[in-house]
C-alpha atoms as a PDB file:
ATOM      1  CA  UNK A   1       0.000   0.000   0.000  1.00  0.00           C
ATOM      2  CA  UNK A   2       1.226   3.227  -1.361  1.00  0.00           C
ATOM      3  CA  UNK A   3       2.347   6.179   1.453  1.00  0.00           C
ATOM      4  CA  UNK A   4      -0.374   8.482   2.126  1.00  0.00           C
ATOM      5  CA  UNK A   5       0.200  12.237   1.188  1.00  0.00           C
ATOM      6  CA  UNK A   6       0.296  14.154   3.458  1.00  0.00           C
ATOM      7  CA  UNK A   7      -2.277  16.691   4.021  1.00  0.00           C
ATOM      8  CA  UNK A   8      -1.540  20.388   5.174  1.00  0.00           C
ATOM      9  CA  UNK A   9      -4.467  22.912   5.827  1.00  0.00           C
ATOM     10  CA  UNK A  10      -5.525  25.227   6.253  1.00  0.00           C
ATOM     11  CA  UNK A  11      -3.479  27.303   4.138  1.00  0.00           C
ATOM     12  CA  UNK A  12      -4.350  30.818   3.758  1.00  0.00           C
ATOM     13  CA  UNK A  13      -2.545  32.924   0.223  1.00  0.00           C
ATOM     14  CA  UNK A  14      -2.901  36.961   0.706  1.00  0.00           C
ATOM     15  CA  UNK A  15      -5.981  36.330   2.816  1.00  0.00           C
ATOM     16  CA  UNK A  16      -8.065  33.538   1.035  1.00  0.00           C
ATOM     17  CA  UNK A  17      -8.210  30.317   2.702  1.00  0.00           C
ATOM     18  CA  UNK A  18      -7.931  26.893   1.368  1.00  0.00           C
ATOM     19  CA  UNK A  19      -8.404  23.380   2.227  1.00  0.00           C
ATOM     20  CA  UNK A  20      -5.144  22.155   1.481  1.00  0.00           C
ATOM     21  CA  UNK A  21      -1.769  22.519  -0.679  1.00  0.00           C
ATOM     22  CA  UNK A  22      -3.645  21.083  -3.450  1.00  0.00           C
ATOM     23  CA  UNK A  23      -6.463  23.752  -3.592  1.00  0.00           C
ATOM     24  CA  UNK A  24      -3.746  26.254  -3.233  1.00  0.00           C
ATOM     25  CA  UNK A  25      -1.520  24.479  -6.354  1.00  0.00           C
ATOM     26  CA  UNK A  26      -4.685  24.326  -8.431  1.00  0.00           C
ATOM     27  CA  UNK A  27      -5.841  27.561  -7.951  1.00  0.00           C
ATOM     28  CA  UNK A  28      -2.986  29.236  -8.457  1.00  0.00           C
ATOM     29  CA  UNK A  29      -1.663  27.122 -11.082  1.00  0.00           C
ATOM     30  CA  UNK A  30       1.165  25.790  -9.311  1.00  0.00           C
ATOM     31  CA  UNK A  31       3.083  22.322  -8.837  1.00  0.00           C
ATOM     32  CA  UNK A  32       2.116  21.222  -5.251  1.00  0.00           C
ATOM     33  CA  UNK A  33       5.644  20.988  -4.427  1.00  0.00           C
ATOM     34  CA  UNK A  34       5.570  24.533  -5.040  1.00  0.00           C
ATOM     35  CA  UNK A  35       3.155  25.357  -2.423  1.00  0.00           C
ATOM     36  CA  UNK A  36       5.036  23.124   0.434  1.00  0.00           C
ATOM     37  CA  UNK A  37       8.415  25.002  -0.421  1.00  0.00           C
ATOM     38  CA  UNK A  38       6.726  28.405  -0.415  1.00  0.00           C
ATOM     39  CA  UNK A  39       5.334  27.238   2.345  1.00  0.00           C
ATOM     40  CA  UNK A  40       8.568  26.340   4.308  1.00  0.00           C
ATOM     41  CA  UNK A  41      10.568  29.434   2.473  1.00  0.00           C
ATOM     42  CA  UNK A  42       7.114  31.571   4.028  1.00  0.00           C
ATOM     43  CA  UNK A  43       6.605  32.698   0.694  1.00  0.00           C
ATOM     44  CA  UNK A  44       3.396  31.447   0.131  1.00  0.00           C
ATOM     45  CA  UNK A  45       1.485  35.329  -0.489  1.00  0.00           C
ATOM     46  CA  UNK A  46       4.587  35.710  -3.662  1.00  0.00           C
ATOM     47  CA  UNK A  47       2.420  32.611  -5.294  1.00  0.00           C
ATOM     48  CA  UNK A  48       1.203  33.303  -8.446  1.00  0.00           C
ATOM     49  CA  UNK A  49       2.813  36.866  -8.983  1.00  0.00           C
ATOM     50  CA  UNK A  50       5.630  36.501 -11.582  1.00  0.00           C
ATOM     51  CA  UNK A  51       7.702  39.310 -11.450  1.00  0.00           C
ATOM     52  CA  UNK A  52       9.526  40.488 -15.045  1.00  0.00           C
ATOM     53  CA  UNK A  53      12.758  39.440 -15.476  1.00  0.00           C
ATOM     54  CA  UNK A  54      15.279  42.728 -16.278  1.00  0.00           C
ATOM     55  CA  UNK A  55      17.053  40.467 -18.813  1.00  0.00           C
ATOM     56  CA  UNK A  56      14.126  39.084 -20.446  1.00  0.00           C
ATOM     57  CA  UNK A  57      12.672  42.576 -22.548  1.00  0.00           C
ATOM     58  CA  UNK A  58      12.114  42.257 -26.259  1.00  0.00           C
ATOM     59  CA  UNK A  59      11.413  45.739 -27.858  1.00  0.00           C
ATOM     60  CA  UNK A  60       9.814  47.289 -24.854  1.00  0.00           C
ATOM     61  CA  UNK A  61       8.021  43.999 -23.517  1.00  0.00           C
ATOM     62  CA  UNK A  62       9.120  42.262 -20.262  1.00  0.00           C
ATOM     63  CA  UNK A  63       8.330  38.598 -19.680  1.00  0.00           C
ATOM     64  CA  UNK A  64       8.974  36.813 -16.630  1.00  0.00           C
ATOM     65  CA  UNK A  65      10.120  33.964 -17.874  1.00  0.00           C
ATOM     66  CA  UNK A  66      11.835  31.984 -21.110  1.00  0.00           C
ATOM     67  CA  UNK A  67       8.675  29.999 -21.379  1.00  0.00           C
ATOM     68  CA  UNK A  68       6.540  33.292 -21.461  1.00  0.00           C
ATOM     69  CA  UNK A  69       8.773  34.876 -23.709  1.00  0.00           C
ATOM     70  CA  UNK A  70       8.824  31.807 -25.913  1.00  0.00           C
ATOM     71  CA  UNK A  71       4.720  31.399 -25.992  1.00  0.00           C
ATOM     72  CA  UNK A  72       4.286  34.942 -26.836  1.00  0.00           C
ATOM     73  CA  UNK A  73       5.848  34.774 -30.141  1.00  0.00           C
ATOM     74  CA  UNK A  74       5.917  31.082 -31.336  1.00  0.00           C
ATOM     75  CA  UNK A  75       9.521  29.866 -30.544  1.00  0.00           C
ATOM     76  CA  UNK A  76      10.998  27.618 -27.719  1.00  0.00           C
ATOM     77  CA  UNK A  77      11.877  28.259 -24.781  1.00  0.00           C
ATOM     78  CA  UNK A  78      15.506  27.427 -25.583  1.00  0.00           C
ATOM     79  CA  UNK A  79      15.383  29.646 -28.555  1.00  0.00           C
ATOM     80  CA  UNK A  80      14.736  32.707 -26.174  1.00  0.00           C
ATOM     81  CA  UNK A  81      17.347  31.766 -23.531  1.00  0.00           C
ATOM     82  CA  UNK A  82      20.152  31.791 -26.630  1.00  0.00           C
ATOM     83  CA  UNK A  83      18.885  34.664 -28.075  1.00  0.00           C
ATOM     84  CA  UNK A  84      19.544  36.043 -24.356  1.00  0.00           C
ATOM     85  CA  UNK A  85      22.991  35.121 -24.091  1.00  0.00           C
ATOM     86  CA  UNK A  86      23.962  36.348 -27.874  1.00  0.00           C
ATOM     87  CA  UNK A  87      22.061  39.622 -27.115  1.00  0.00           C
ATOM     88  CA  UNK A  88      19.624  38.687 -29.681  1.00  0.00           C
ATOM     89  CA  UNK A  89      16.586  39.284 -28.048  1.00  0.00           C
ATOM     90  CA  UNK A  90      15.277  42.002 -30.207  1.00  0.00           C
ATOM     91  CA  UNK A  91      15.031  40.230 -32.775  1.00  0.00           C
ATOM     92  CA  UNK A  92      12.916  37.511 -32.181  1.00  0.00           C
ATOM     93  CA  UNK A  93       9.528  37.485 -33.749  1.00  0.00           C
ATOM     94  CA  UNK A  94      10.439  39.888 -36.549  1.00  0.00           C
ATOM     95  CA  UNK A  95      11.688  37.441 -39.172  1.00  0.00           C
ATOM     96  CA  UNK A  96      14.778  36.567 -41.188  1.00  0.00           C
ATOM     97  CA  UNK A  97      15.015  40.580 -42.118  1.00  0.00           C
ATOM     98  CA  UNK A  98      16.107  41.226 -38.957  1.00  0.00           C
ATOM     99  CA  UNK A  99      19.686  40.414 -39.537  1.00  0.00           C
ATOM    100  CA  UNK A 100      19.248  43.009 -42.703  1.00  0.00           C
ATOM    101  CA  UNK A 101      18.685  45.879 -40.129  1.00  0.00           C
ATOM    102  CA  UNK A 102      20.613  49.229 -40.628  1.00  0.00           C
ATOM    103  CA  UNK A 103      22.072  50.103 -37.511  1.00  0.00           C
ATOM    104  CA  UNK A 104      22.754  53.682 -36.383  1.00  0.00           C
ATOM    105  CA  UNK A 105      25.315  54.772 -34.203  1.00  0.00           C
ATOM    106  CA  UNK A 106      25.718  58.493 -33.180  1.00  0.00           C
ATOM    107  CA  UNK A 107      24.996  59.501 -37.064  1.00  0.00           C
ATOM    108  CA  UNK A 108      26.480  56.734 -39.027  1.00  0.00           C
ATOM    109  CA  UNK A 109      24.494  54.551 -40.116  1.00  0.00           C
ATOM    110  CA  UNK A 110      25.567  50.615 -41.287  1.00  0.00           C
ATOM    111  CA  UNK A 111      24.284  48.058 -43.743  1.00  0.00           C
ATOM    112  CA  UNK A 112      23.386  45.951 -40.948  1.00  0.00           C
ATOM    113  CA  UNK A 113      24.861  44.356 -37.257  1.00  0.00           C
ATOM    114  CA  UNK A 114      27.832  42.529 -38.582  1.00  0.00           C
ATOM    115  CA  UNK A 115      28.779  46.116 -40.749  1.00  0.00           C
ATOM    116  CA  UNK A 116      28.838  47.901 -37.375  1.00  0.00           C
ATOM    117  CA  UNK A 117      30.295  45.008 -35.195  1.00  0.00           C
ATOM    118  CA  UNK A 118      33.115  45.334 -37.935  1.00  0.00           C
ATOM    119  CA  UNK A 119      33.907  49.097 -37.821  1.00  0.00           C
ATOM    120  CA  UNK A 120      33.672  48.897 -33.927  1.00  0.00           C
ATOM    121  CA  UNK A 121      35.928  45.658 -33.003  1.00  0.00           C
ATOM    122  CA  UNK A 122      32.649  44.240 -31.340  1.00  0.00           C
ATOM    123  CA  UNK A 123      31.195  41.139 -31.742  1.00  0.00           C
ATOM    124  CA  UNK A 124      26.914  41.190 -33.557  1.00  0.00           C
ATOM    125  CA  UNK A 125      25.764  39.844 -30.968  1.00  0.00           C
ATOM    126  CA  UNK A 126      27.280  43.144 -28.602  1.00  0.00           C
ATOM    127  CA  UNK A 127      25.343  45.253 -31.141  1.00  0.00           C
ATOM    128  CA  UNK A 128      22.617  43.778 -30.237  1.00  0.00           C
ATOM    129  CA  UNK A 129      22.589  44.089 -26.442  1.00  0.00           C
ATOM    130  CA  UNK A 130      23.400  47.581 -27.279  1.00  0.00           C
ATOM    131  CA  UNK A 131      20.511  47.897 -29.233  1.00  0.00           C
ATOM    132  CA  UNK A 132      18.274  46.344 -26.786  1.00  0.00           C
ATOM    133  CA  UNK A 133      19.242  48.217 -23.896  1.00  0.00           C
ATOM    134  CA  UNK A 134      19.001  51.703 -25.887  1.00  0.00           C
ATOM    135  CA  UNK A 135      22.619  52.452 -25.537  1.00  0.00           C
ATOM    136  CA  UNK A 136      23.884  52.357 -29.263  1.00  0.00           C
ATOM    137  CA  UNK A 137      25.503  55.680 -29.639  1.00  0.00           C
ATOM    138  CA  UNK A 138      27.390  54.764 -25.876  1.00  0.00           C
ATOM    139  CA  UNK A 139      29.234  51.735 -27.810  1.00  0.00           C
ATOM    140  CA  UNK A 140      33.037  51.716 -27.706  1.00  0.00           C
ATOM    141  CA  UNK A 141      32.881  55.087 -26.044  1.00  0.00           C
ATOM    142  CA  UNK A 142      35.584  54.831 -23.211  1.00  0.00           C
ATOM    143  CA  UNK A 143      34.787  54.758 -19.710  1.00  0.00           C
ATOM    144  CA  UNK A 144      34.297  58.125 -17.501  1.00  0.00           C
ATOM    145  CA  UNK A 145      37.228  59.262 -15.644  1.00  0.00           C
ATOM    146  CA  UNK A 146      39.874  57.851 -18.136  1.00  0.00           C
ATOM    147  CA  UNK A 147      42.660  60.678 -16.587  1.00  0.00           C
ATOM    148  CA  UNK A 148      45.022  56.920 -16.985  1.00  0.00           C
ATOM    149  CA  UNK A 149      44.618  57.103 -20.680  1.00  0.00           C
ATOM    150  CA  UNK A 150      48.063  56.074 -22.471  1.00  0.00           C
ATOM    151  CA  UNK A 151      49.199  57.951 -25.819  1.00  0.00           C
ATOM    152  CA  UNK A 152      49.002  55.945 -28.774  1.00  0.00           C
ATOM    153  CA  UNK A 153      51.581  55.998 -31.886  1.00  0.00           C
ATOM    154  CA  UNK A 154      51.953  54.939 -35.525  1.00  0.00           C
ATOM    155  CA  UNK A 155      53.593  56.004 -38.713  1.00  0.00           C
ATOM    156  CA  UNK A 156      54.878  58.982 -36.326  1.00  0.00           C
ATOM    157  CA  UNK A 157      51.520  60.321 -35.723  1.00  0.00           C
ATOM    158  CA  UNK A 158      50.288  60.688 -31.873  1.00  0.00           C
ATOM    159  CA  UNK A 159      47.345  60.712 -30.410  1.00  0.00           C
ATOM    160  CA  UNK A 160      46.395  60.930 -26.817  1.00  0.00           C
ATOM    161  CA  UNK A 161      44.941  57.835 -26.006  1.00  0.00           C
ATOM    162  CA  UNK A 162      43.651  54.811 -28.307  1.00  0.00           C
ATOM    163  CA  UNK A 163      40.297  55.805 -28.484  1.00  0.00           C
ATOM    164  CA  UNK A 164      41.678  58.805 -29.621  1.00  0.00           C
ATOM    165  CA  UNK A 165      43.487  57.426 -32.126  1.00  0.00           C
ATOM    166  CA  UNK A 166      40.696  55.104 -33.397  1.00  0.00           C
ATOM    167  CA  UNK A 167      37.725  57.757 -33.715  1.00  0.00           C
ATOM    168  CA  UNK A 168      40.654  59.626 -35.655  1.00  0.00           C
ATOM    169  CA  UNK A 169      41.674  56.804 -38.300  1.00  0.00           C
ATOM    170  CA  UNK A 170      37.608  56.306 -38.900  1.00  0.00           C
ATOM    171  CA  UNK A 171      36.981  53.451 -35.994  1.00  0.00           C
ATOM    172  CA  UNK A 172      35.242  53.147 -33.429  1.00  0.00           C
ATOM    173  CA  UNK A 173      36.373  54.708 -30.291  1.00  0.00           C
ATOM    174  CA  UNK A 174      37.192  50.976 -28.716  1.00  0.00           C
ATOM    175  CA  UNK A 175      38.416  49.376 -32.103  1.00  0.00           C
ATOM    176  CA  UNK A 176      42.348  49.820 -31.576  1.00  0.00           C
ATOM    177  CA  UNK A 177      42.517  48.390 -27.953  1.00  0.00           C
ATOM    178  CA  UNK A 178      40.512  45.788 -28.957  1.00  0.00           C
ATOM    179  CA  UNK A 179      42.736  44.821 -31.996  1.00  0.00           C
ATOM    180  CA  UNK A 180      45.847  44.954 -29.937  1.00  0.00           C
ATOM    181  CA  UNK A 181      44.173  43.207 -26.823  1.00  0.00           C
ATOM    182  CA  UNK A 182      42.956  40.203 -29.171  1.00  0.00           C
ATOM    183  CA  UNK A 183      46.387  40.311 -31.072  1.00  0.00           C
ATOM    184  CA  UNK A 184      44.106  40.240 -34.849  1.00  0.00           C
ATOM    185  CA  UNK A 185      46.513  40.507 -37.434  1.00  0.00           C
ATOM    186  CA  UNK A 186      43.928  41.132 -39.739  1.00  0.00           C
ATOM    187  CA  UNK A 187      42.676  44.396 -37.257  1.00  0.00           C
ATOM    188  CA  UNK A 188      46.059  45.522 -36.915  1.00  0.00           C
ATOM    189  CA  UNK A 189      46.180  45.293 -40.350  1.00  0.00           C
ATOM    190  CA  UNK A 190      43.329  47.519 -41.189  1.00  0.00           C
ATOM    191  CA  UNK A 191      44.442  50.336 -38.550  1.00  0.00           C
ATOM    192  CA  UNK A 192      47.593  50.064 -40.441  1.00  0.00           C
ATOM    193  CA  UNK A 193      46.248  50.896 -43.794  1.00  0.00           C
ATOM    194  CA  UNK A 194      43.924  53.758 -42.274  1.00  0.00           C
ATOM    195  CA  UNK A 195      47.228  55.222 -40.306  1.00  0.00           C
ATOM    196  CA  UNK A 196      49.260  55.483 -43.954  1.00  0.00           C
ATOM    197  CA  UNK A 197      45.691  56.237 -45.754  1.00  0.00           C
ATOM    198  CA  UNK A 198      45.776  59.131 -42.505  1.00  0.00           C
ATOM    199  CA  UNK A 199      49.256  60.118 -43.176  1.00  0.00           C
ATOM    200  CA  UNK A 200      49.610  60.278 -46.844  1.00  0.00           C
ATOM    201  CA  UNK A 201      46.418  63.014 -46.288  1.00  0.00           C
ATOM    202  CA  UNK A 202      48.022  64.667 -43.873  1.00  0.00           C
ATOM    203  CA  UNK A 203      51.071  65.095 -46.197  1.00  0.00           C
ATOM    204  CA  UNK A 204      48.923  66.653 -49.149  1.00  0.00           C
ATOM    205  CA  UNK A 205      47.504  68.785 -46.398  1.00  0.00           C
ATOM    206  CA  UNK A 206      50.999  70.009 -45.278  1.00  0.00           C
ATOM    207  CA  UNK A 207      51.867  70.541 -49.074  1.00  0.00           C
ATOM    208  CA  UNK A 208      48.926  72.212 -49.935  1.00  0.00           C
ATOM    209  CA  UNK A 209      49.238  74.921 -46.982  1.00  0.00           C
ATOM    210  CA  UNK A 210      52.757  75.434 -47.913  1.00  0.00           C
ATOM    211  CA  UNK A 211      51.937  75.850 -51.888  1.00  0.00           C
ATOM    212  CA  UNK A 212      48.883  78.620 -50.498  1.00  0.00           C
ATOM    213  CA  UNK A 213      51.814  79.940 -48.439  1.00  0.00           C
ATOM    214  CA  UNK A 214      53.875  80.293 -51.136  1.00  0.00           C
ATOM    215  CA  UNK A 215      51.105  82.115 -53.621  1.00  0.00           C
ATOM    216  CA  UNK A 216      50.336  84.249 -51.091  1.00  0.00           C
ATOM    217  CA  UNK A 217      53.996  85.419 -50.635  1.00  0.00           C
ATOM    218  CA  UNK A 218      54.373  85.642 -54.380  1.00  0.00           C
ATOM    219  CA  UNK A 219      51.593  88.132 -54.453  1.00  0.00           C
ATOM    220  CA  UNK A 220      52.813  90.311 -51.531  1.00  0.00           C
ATOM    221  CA  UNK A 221      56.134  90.601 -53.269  1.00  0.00           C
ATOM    222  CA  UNK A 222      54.275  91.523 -56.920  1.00  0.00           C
ATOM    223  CA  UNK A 223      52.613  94.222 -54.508  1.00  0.00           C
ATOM    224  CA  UNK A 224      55.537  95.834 -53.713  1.00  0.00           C
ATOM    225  CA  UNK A 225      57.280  95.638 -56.754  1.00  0.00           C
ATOM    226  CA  UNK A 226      54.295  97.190 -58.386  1.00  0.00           C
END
């Protein structure tokens, strides 16, 4: 003969009263190993009220829960909870397109997130978090406070700090420490080119000033002669 269950009652949830854990499981629609442990935790009045998750928002929406998330839009559960650690959760429920997305970020705008996860030394799935959490035109910007900032150097050209250096050469503000923190060849490569693309201009600059110096002397001393 099978152990009888054991019966607990009266249990009382924010002041309604009920027989036993079983009237409180099914009318709260609980397990009724829920009830006992919110019962021993004395959490028994926090039955039934699912608070939002902070981590679980998609496009303005907060769900308490994977499974929630998951039902609302037609995808599993474990669908959601990826798309929560890649930073993908805007973009479930709006379709294959969404990886086709321009991006904006403080005025320039990209062909989609792997364009701007490119030009900023993040990773798409970064671009996304960004995105979610309304803090695009923050990315790569360096930290407040940043007085320990070192100089950075190439091709003779100096800049005070990386980020510096890699707004300057057409990056974003983060790109250069990342490149040399992750040792990428083919990063350090591309800051390369845009250092020499950054000097040769700044040669033709230098030449050009000196050639407007040079016309405008020429025409002071055709003043005088005259």
């Amino acid at each position: 003969m099978g152990r009888r269950r054991e019966i607990i009652g009266p249990i009382t949830v924010r002041g309604e009263v009920f027989a036993d854990a079983d009237a409180v499981a099914a009318r709260f629609n609980v397990t009724r190993a829920s009830v006992m442990k919110a019962r021993r935790d004395g959490k028994l009045d926090s039955l039934g009220r699912n608070k939002a998750r902070e981590d679980l928002v998609i496009r303005g929406r907060a769900f308490p829960s994977t499974r929630a998330a998951a039902e609302a839009f037609g995808v599993s559960a474990e669908y959601v909870a990826q798309a929560a650690r890649a930073g993908t959760l805007d973009r479930i429920g709006v379709g294959r397109g969404a990886s086709a997305m321009p991006i904006s970020i403080r005025g320039k705008r990209f062909k989609n997130a792997h364009a701007a996860a490119r030009a900023f030394g993040v990773t798409p799935g970064a671009i996304y978090q960004a995105l979610h959490a309304g803090r695009l035109d923050r990315l790569g910007m360096p930290r407040q406070g940043g007085a320990g900032a070192k100089p950075f150097e190439i091709f003779g050209m100096r800049w005070p700090s990386m980020a510096a250096a890699s707004c300057a050469l057409g990056f974003g503000p983060a790109y250069i420490s990342n490149a040399y923190g992750k040792k990428s060849a083919a990063m350090i490569a591309r800051i390369r080119e845009a250092a020499m693309a950054e000097g040769m201009r700044r040669s033709a600059q230098a030449v050009q000033a000196r050639l407007r110096a040079a016309e405008r002397d020429m025409g002071g001393a055709h003043a005088r002669a005259a």
